[in-house]
PDB file of N, CA and C in Angstrom:
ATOM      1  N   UNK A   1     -12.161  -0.980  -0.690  1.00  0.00           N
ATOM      2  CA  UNK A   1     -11.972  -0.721   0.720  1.00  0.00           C
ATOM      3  C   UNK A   1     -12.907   0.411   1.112  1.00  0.00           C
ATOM      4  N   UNK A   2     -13.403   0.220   2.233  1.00  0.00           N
ATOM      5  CA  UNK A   2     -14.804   1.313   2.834  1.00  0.00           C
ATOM      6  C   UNK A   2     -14.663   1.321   4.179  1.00  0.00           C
ATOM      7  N   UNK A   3     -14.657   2.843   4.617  1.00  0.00           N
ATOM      8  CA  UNK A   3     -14.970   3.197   6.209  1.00  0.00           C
ATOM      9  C   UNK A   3     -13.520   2.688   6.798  1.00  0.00           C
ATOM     10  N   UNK A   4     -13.508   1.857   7.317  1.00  0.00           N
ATOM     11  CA  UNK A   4     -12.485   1.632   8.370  1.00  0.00           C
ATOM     12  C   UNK A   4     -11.536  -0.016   8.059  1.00  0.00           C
ATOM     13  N   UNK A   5     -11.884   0.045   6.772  1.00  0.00           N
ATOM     14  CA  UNK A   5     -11.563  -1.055   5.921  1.00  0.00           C
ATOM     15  C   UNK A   5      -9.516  -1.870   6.017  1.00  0.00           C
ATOM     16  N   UNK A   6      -9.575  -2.960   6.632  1.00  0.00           N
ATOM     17  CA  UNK A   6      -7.762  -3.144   6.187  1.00  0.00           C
ATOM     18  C   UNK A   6      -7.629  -4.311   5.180  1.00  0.00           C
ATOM     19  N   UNK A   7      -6.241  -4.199   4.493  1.00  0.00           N
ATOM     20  CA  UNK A   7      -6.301  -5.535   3.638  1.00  0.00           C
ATOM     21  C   UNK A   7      -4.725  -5.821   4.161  1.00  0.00           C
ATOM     22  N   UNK A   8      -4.706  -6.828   4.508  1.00  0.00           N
ATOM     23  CA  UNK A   8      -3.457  -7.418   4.862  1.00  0.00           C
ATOM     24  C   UNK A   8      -2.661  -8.798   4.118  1.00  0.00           C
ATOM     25  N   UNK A   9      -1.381  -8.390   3.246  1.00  0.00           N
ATOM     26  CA  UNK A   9      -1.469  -9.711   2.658  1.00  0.00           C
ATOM     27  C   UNK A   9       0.542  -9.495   3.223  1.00  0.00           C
ATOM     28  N   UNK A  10       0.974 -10.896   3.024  1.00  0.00           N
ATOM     29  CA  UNK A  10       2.328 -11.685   3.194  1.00  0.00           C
ATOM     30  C   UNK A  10       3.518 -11.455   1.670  1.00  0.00           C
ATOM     31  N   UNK A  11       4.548 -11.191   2.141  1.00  0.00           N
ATOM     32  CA  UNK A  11       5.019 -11.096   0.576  1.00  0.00           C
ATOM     33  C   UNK A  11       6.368 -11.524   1.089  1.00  0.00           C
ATOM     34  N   UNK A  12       6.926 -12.772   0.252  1.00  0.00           N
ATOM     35  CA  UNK A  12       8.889 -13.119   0.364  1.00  0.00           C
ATOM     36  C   UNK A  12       9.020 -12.286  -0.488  1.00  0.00           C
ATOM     37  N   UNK A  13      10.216 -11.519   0.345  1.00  0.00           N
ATOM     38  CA  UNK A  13      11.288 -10.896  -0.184  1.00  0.00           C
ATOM     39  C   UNK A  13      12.814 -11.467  -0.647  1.00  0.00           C
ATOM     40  N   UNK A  14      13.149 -12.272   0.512  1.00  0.00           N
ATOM     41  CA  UNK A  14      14.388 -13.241   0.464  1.00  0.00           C
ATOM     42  C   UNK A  14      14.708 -13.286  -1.283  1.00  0.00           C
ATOM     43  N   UNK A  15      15.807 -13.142  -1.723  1.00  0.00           N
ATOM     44  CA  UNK A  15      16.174 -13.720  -2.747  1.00  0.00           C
ATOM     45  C   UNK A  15      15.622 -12.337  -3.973  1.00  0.00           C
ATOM     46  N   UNK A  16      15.380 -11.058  -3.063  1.00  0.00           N
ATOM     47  CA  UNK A  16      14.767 -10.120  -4.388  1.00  0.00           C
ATOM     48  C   UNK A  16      15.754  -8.611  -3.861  1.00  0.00           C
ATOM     49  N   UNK A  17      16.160  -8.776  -4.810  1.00  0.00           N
ATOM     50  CA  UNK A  17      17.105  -7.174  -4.799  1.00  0.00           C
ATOM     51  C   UNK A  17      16.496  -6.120  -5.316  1.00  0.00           C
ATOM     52  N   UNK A  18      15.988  -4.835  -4.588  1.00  0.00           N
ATOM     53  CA  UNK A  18      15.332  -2.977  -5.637  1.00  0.00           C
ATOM     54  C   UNK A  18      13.973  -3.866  -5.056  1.00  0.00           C
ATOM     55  N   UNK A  19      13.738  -4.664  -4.354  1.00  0.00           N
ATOM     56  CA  UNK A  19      11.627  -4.568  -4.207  1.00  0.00           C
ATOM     57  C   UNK A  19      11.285  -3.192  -4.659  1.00  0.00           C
ATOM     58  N   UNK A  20      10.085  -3.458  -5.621  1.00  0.00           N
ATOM     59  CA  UNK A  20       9.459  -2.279  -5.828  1.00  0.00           C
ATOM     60  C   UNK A  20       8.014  -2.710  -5.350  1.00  0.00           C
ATOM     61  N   UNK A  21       6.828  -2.321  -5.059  1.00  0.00           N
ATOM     62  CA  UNK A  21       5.506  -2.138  -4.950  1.00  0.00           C
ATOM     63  C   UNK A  21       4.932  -1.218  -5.815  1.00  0.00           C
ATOM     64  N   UNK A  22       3.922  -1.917  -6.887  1.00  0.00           N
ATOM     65  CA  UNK A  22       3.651  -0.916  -8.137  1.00  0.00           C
ATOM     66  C   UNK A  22       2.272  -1.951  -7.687  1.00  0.00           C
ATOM     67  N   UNK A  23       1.247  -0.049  -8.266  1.00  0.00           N
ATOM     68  CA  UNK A  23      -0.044  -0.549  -8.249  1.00  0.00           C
ATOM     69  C   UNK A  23      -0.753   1.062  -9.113  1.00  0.00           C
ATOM     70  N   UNK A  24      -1.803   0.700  -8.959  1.00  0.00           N
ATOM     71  CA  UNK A  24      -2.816   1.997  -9.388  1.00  0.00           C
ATOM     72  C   UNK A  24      -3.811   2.777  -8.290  1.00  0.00           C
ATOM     73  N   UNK A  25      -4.565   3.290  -8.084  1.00  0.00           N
ATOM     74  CA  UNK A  25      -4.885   3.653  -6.716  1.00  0.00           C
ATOM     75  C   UNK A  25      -5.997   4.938  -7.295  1.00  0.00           C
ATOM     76  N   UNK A  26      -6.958   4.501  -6.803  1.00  0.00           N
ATOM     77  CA  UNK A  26      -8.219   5.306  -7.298  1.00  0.00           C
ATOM     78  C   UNK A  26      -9.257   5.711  -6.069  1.00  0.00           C
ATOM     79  N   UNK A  27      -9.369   7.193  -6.013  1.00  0.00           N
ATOM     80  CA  UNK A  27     -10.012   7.053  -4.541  1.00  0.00           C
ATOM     81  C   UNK A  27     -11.389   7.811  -4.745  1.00  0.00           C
ATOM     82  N   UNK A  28     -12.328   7.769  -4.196  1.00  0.00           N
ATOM     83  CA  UNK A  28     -13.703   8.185  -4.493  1.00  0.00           C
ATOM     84  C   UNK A  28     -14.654   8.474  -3.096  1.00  0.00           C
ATOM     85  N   UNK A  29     -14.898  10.164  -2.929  1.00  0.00           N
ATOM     86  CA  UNK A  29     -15.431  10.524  -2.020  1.00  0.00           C
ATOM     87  C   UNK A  29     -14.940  10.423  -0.830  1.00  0.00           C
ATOM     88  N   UNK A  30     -13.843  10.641  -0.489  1.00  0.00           N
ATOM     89  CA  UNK A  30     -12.875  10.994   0.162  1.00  0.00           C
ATOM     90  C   UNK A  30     -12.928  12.702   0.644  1.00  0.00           C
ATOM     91  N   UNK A  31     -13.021  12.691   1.843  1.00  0.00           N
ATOM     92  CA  UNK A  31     -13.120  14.354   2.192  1.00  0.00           C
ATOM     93  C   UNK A  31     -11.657  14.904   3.120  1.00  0.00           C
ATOM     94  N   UNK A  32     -11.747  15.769   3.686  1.00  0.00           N
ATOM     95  CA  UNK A  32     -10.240  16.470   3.860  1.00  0.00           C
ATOM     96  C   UNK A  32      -9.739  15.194   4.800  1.00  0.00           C
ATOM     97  N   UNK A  33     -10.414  14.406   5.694  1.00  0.00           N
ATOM     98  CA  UNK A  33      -9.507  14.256   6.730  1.00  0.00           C
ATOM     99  C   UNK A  33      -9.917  12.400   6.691  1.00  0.00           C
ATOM    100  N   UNK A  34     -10.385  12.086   5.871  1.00  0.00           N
ATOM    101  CA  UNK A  34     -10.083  10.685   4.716  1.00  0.00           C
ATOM    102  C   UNK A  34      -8.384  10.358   4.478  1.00  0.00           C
ATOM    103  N   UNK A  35      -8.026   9.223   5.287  1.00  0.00           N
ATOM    104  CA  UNK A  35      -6.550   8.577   4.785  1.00  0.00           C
ATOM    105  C   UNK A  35      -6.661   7.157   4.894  1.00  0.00           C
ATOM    106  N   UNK A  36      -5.999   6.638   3.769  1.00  0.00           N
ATOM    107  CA  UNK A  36      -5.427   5.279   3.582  1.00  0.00           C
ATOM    108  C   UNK A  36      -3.907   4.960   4.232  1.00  0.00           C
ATOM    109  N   UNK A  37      -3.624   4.783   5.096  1.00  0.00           N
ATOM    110  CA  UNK A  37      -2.207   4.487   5.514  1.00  0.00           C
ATOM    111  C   UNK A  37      -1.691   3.090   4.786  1.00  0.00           C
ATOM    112  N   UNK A  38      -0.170   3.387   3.962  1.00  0.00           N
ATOM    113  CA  UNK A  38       0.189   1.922   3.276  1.00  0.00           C
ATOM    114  C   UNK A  38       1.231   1.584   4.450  1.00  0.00           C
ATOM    115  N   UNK A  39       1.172   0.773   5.110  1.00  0.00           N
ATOM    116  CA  UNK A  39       1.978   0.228   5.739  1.00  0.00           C
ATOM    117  C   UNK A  39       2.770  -0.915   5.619  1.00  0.00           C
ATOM    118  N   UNK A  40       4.177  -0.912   5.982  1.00  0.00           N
ATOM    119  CA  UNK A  40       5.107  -2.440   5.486  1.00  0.00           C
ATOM    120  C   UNK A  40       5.768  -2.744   7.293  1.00  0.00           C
ATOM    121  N   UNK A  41       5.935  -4.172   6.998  1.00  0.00           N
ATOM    122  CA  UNK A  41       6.641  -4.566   8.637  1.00  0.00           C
ATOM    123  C   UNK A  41       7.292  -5.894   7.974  1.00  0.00           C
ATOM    124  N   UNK A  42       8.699  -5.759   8.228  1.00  0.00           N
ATOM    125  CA  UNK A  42       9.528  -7.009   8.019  1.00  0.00           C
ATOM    126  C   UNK A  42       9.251  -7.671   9.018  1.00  0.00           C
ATOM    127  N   UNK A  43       8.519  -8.094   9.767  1.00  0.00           N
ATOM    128  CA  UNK A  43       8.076  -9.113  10.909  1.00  0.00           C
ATOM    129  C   UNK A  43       6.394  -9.441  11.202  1.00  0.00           C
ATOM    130  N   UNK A  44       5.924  -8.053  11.014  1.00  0.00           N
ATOM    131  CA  UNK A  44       4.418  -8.430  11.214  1.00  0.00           C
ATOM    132  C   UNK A  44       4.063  -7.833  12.716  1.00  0.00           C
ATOM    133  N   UNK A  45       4.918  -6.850  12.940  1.00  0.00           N
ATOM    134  CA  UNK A  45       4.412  -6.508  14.581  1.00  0.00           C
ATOM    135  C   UNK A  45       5.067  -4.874  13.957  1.00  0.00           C
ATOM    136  N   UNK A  46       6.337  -4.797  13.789  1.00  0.00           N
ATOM    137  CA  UNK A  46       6.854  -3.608  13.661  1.00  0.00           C
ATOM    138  C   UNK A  46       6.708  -2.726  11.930  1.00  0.00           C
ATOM    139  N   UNK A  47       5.846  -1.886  12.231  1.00  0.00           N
ATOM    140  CA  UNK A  47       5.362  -1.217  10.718  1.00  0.00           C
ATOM    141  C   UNK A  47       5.971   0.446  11.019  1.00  0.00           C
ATOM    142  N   UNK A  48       6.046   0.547   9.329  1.00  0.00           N
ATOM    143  CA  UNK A  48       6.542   1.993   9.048  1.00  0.00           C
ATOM    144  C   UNK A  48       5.611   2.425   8.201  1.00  0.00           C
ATOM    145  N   UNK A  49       4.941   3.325   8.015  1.00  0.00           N
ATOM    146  CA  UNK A  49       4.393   4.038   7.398  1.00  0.00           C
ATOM    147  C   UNK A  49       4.888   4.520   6.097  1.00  0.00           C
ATOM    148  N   UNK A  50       4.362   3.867   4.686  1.00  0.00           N
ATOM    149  CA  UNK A  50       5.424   4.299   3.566  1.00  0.00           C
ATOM    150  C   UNK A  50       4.495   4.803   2.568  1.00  0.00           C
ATOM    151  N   UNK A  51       3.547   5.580   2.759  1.00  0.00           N
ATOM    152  CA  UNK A  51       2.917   6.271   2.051  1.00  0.00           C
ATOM    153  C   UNK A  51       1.144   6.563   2.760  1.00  0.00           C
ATOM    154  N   UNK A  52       0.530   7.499   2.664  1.00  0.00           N
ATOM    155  CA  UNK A  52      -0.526   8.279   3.030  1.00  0.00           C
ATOM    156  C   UNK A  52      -1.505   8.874   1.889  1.00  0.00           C
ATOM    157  N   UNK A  53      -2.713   7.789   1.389  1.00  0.00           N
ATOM    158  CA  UNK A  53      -3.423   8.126   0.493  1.00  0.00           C
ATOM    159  C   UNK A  53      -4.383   9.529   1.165  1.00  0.00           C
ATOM    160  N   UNK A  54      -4.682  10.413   0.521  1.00  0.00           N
ATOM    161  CA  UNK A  54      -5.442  11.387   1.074  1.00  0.00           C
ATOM    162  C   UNK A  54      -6.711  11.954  -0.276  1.00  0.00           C
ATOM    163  N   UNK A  55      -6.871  12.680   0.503  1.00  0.00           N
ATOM    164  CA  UNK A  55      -8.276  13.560  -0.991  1.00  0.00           C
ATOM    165  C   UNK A  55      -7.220  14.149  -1.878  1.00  0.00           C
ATOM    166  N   UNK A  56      -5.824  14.502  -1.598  1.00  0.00           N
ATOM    167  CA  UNK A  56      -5.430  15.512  -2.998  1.00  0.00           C
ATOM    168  C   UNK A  56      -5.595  14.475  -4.762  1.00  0.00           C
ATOM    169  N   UNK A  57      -5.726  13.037  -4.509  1.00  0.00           N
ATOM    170  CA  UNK A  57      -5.680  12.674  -6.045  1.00  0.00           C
ATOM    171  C   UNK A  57      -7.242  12.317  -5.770  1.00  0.00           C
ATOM    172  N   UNK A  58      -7.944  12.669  -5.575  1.00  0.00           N
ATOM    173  CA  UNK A  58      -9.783  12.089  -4.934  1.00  0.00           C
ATOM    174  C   UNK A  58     -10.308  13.106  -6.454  1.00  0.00           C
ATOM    175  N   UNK A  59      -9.964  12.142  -7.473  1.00  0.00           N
ATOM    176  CA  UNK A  59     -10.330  12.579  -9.102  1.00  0.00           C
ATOM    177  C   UNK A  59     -11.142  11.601  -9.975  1.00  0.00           C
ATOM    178  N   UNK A  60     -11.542  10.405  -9.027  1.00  0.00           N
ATOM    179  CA  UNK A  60     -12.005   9.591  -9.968  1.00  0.00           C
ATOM    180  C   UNK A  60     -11.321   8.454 -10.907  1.00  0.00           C
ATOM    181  N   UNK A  61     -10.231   9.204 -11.106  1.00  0.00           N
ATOM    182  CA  UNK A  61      -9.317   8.521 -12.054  1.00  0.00           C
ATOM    183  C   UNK A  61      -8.053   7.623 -11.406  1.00  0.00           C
ATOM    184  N   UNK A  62      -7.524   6.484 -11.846  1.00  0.00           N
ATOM    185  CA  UNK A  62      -6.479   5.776 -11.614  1.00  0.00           C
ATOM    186  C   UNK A  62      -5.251   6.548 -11.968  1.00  0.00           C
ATOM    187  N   UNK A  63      -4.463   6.308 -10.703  1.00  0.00           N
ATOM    188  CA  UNK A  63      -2.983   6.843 -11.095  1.00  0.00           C
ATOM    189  C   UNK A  63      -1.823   5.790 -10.103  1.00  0.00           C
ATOM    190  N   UNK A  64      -0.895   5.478 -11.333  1.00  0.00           N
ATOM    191  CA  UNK A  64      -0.070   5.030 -10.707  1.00  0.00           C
ATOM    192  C   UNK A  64       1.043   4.981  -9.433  1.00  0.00           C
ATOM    193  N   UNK A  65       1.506   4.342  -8.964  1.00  0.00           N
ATOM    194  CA  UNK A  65       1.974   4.764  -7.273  1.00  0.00           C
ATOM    195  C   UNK A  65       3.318   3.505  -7.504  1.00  0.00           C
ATOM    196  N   UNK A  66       4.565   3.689  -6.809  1.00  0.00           N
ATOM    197  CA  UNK A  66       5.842   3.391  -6.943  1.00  0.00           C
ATOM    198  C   UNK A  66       6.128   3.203  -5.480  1.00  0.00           C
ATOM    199  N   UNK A  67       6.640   2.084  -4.718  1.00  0.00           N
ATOM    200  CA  UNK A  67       7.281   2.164  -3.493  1.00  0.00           C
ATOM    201  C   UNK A  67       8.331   1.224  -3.543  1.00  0.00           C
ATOM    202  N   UNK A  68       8.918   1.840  -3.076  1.00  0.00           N
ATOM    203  CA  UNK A  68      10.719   1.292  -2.836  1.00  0.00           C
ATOM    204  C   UNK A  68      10.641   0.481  -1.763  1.00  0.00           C
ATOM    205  N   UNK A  69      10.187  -0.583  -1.630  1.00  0.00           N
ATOM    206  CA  UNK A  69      10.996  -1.560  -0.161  1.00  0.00           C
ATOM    207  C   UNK A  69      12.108  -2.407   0.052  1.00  0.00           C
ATOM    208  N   UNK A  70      13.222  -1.315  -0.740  1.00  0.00           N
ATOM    209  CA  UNK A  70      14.683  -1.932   0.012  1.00  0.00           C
ATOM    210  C   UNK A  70      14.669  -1.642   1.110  1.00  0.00           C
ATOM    211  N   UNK A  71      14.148  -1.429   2.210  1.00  0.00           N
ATOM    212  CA  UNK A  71      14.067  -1.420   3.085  1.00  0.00           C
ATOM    213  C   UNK A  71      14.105  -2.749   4.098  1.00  0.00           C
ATOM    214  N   UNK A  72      13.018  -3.114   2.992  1.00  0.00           N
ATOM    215  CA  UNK A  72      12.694  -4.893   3.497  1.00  0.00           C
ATOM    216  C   UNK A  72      13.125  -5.781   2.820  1.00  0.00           C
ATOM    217  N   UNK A  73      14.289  -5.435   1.752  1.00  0.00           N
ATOM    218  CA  UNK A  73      14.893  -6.323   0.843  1.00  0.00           C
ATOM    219  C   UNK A  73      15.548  -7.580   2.306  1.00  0.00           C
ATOM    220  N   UNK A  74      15.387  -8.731   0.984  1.00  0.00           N
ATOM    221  CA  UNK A  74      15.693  -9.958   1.931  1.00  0.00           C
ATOM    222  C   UNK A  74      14.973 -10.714   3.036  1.00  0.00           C
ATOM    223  N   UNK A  75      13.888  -9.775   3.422  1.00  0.00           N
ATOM    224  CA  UNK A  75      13.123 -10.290   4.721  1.00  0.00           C
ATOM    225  C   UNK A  75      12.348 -11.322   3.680  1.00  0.00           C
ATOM    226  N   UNK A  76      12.028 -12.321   4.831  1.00  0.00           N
ATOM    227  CA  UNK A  76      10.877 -13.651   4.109  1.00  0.00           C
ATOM    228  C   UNK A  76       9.290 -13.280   4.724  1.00  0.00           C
ATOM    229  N   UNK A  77       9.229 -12.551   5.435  1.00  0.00           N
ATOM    230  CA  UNK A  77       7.938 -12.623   5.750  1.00  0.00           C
ATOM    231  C   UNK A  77       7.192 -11.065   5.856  1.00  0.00           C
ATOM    232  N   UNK A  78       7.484 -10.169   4.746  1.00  0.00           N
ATOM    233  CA  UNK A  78       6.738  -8.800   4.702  1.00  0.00           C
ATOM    234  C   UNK A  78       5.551  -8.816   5.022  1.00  0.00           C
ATOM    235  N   UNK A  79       4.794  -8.053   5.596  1.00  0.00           N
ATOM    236  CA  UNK A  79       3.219  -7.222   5.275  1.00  0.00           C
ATOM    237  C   UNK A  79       3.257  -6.212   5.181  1.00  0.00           C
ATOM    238  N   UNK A  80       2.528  -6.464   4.054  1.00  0.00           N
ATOM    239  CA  UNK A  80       1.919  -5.052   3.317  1.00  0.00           C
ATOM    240  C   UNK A  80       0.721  -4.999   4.025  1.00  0.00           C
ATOM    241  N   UNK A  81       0.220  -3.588   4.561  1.00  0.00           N
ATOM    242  CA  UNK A  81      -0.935  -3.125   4.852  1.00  0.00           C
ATOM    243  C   UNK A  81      -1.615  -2.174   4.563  1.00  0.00           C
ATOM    244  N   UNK A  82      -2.827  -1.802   4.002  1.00  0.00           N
ATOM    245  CA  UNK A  82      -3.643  -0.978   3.475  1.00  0.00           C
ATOM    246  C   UNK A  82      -4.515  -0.666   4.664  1.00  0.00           C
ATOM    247  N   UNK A  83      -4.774   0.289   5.614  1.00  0.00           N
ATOM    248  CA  UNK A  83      -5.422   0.828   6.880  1.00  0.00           C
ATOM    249  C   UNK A  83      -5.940   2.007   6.320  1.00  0.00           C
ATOM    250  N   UNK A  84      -7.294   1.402   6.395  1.00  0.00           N
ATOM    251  CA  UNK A  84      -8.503   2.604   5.788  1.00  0.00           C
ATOM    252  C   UNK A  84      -8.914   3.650   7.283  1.00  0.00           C
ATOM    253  N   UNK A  85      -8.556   4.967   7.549  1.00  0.00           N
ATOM    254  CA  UNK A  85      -9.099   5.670   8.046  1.00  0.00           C
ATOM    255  C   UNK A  85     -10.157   6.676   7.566  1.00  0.00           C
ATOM    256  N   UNK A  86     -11.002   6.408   6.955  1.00  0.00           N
ATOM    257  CA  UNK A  86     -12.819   7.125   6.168  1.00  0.00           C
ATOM    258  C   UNK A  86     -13.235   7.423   7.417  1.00  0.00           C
ATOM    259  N   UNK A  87     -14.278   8.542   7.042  1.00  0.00           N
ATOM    260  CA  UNK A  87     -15.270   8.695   7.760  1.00  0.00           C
ATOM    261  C   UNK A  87     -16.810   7.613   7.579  1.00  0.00           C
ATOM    262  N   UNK A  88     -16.695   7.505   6.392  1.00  0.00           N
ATOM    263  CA  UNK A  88     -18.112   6.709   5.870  1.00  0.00           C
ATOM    264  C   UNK A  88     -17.998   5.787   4.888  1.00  0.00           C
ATOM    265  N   UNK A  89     -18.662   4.724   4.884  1.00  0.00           N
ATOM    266  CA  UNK A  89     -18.525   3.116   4.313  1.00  0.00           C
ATOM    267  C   UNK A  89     -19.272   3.988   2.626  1.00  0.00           C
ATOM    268  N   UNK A  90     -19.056   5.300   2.645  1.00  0.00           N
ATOM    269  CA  UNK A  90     -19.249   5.723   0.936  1.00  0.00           C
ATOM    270  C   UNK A  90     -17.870   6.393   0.328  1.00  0.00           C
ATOM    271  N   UNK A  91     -16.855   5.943   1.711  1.00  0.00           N
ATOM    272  CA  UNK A  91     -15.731   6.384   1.124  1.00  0.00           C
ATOM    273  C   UNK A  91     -14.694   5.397   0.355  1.00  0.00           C
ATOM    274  N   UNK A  92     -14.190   5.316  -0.814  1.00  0.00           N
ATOM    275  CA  UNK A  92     -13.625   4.317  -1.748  1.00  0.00           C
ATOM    276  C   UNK A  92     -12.180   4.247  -1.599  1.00  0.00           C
ATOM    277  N   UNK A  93     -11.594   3.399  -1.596  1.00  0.00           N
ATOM    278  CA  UNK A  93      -9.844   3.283  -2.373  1.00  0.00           C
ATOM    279  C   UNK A  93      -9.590   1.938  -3.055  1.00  0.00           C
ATOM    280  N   UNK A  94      -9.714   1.852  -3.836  1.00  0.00           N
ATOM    281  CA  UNK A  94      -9.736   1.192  -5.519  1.00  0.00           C
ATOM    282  C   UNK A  94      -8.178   0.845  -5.700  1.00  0.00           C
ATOM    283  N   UNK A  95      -7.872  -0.350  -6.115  1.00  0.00           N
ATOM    284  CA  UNK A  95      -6.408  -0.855  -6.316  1.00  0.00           C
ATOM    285  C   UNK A  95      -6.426  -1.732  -7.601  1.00  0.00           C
ATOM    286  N   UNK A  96      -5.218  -1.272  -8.268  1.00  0.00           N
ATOM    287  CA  UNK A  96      -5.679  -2.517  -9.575  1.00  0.00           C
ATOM    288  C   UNK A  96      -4.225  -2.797  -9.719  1.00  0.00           C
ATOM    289  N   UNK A  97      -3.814  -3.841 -11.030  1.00  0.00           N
ATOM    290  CA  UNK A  97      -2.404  -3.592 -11.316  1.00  0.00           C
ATOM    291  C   UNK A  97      -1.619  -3.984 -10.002  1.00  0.00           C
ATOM    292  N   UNK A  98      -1.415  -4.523  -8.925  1.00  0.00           N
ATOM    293  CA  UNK A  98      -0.882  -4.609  -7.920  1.00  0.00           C
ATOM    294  C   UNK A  98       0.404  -5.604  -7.886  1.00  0.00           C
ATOM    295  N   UNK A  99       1.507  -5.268  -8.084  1.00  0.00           N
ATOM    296  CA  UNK A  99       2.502  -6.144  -8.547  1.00  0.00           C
ATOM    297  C   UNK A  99       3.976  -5.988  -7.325  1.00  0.00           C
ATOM    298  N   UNK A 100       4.898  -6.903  -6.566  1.00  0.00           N
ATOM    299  CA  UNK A 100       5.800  -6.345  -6.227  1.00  0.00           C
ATOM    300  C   UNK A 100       6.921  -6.843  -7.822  1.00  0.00           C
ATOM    301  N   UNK A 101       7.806  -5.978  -7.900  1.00  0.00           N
ATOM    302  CA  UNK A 101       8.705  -6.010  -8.515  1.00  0.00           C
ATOM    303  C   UNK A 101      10.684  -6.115  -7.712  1.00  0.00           C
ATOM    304  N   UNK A 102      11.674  -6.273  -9.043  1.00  0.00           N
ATOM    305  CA  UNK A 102      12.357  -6.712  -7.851  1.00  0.00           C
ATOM    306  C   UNK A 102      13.453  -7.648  -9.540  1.00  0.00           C
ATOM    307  N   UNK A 103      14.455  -7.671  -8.951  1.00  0.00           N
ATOM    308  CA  UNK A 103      15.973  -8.444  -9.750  1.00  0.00           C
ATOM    309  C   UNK A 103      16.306  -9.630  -8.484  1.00  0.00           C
ATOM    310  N   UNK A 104      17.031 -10.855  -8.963  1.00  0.00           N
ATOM    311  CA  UNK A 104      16.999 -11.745  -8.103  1.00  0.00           C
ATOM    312  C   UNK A 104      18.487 -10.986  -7.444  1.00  0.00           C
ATOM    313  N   UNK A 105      18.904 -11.717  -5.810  1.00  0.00           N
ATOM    314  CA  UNK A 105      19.656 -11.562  -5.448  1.00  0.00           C
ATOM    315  C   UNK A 105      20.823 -12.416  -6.001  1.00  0.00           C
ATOM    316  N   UNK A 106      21.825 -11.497  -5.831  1.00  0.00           N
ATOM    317  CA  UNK A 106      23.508 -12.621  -5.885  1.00  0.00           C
ATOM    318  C   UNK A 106      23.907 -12.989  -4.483  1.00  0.00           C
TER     319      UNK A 106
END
């Protein structure tokens, strides 16, 4: 992801109890006022803001990241959104490992 970069993908929840969002997250040349906003919306119009990549991990290195979306437990039609606010298309955010997790519902 670069400059002003989004990635938008769909995720069922229905039928998943504890959603977790597990990934790795590597950011490169990132300066003070560089953010990745992770955004979730059980509909696709209405989003919450559930985490704010910034320069404090801007190390080069992969580190793991944990998000709780019981929030959106049960919804069928999540987005997840990654909203690149960079200053410059030399600014990086790197994702690997990208998994939701989750126990079936009773």
């Amino acid at each position: 992801m670069r400059d002003d970069g989004r990635i938008e993908r769909q995720v069922d929840l229905s039928g998943i109890a504890d959603p977790r969002l597990k990934l790795k997250a590597k950011l490169k040349s990132f300066e003070s006022t560089d953010e990745v906003h992770l955004k979730v919306s059980p509909d696709g119009v209405n989003f919450t803001t559930v985490y704010i990549f910034n320069d404090t991990f801007d190390d080069g290195t992969y580190h793991p990241y944990e998000f709780d979306l019981s929030d959106f437990e049960g919804s069928a039609n999540v987005t997840i959104v990654f909203d690149g606010l960079m200053s410059t298309t030399s600014d990086y955010l790197y994702l690997d490992d990208v998994e939701i997790t989750g126990v079936p519902a009773h």
